[in-house]
C-alpha atoms as a PDB file:
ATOM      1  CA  UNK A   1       0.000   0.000   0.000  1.00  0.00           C
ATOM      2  CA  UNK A   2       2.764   2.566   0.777  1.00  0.00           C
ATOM      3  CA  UNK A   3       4.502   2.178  -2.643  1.00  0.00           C
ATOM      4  CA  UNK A   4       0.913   2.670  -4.440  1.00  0.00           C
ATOM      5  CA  UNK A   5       0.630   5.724  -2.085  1.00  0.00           C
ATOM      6  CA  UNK A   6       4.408   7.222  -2.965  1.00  0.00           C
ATOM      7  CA  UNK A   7       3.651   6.604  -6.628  1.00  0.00           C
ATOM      8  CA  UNK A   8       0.007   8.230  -6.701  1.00  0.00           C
ATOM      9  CA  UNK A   9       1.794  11.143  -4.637  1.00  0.00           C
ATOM     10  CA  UNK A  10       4.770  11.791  -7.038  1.00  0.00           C
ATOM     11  CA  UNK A  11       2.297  11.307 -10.271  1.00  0.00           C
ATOM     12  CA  UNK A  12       0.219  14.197  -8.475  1.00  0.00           C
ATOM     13  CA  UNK A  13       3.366  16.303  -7.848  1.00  0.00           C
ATOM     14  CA  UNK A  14       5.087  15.862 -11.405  1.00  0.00           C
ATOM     15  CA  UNK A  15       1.439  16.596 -13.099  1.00  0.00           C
ATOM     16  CA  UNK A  16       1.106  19.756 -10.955  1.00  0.00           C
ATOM     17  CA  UNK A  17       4.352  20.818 -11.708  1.00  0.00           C
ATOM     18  CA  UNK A  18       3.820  20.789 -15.424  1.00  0.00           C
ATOM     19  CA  UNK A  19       0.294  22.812 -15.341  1.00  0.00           C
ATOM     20  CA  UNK A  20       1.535  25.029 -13.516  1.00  0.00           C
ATOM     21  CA  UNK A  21       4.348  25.227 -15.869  1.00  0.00           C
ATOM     22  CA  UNK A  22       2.115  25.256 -18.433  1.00  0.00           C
ATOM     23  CA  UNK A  23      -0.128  27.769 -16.623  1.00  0.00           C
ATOM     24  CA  UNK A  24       2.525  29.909 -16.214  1.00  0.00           C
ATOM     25  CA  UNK A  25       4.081  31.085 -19.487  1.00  0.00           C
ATOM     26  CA  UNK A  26       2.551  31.587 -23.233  1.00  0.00           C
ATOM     27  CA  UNK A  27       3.978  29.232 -25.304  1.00  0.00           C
ATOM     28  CA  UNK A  28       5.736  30.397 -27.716  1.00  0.00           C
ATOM     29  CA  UNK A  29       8.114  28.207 -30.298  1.00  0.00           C
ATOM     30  CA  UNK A  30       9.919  31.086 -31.964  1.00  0.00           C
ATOM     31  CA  UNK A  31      11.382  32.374 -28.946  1.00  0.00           C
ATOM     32  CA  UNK A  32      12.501  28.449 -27.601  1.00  0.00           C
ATOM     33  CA  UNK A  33      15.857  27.387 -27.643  1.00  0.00           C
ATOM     34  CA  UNK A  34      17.488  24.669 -29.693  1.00  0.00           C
ATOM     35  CA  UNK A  35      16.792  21.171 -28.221  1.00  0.00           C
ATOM     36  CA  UNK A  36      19.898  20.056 -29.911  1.00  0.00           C
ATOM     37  CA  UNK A  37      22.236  23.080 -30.153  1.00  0.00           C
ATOM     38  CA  UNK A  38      24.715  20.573 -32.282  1.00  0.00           C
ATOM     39  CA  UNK A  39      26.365  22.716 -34.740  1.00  0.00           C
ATOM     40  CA  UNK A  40      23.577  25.332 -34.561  1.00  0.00           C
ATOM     41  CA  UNK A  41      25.879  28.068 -34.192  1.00  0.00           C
ATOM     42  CA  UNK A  42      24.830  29.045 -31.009  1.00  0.00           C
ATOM     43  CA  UNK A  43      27.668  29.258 -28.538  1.00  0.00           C
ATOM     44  CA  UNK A  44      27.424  28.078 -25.333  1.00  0.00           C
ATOM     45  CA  UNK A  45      26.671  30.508 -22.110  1.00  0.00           C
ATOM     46  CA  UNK A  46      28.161  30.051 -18.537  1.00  0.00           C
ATOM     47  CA  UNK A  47      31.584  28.667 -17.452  1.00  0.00           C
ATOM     48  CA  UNK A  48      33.341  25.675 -16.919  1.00  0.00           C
ATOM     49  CA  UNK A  49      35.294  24.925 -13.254  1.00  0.00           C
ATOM     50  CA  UNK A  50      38.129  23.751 -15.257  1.00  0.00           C
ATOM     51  CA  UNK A  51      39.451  26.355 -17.023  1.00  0.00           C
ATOM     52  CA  UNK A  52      42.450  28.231 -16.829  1.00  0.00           C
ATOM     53  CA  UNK A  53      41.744  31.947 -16.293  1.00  0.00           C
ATOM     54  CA  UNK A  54      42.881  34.211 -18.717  1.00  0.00           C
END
Protein backbone atom coordinates (compact mmCIF):
# COMPACT_ATOMS: atom_id res chain seq x y z
CA UNK A 1 0.00 0.00 0.00
CA UNK A 2 2.76 2.57 0.78
CA UNK A 3 4.50 2.18 -2.64
CA UNK A 4 0.91 2.67 -4.44
CA UNK A 5 0.63 5.72 -2.09
CA UNK A 6 4.41 7.22 -2.97
CA UNK A 7 3.65 6.60 -6.63
CA UNK A 8 0.01 8.23 -6.70
CA UNK A 9 1.79 11.14 -4.64
CA UNK A 10 4.77 11.79 -7.04
CA UNK A 11 2.30 11.31 -10.27
CA UNK A 12 0.22 14.20 -8.47
CA UNK A 13 3.37 16.30 -7.85
CA UNK A 14 5.09 15.86 -11.40
CA UNK A 15 1.44 16.60 -13.10
CA UNK A 16 1.11 19.76 -10.95
CA UNK A 17 4.35 20.82 -11.71
CA UNK A 18 3.82 20.79 -15.42
CA UNK A 19 0.29 22.81 -15.34
CA UNK A 20 1.53 25.03 -13.52
CA UNK A 21 4.35 25.23 -15.87
CA UNK A 22 2.11 25.26 -18.43
CA UNK A 23 -0.13 27.77 -16.62
CA UNK A 24 2.53 29.91 -16.21
CA UNK A 25 4.08 31.09 -19.49
CA UNK A 26 2.55 31.59 -23.23
CA UNK A 27 3.98 29.23 -25.30
CA UNK A 28 5.74 30.40 -27.72
CA UNK A 29 8.11 28.21 -30.30
CA UNK A 30 9.92 31.09 -31.96
CA UNK A 31 11.38 32.37 -28.95
CA UNK A 32 12.50 28.45 -27.60
CA UNK A 33 15.86 27.39 -27.64
CA UNK A 34 17.49 24.67 -29.69
CA UNK A 35 16.79 21.17 -28.22
CA UNK A 36 19.90 20.06 -29.91
CA UNK A 37 22.24 23.08 -30.15
CA UNK A 38 24.71 20.57 -32.28
CA UNK A 39 26.37 22.72 -34.74
CA UNK A 40 23.58 25.33 -34.56
CA UNK A 41 25.88 28.07 -34.19
CA UNK A 42 24.83 29.05 -31.01
CA UNK A 43 27.67 29.26 -28.54
CA UNK A 44 27.42 28.08 -25.33
CA UNK A 45 26.67 30.51 -22.11
CA UNK A 46 28.16 30.05 -18.54
CA UNK A 47 31.58 28.67 -17.45
CA UNK A 48 33.34 25.68 -16.92
CA UNK A 49 35.29 24.92 -13.25
CA UNK A 50 38.13 23.75 -15.26
CA UNK A 51 39.45 26.36 -17.02
CA UNK A 52 42.45 28.23 -16.83
CA UNK A 53 41.74 31.95 -16.29
CA UNK A 54 42.88 34.21 -18.72
Amino acid sequence: MTRRVTAAIAILMVGLLIALDHAGTDLNPYKAPPLLALGSGTAASGGFCGALPE
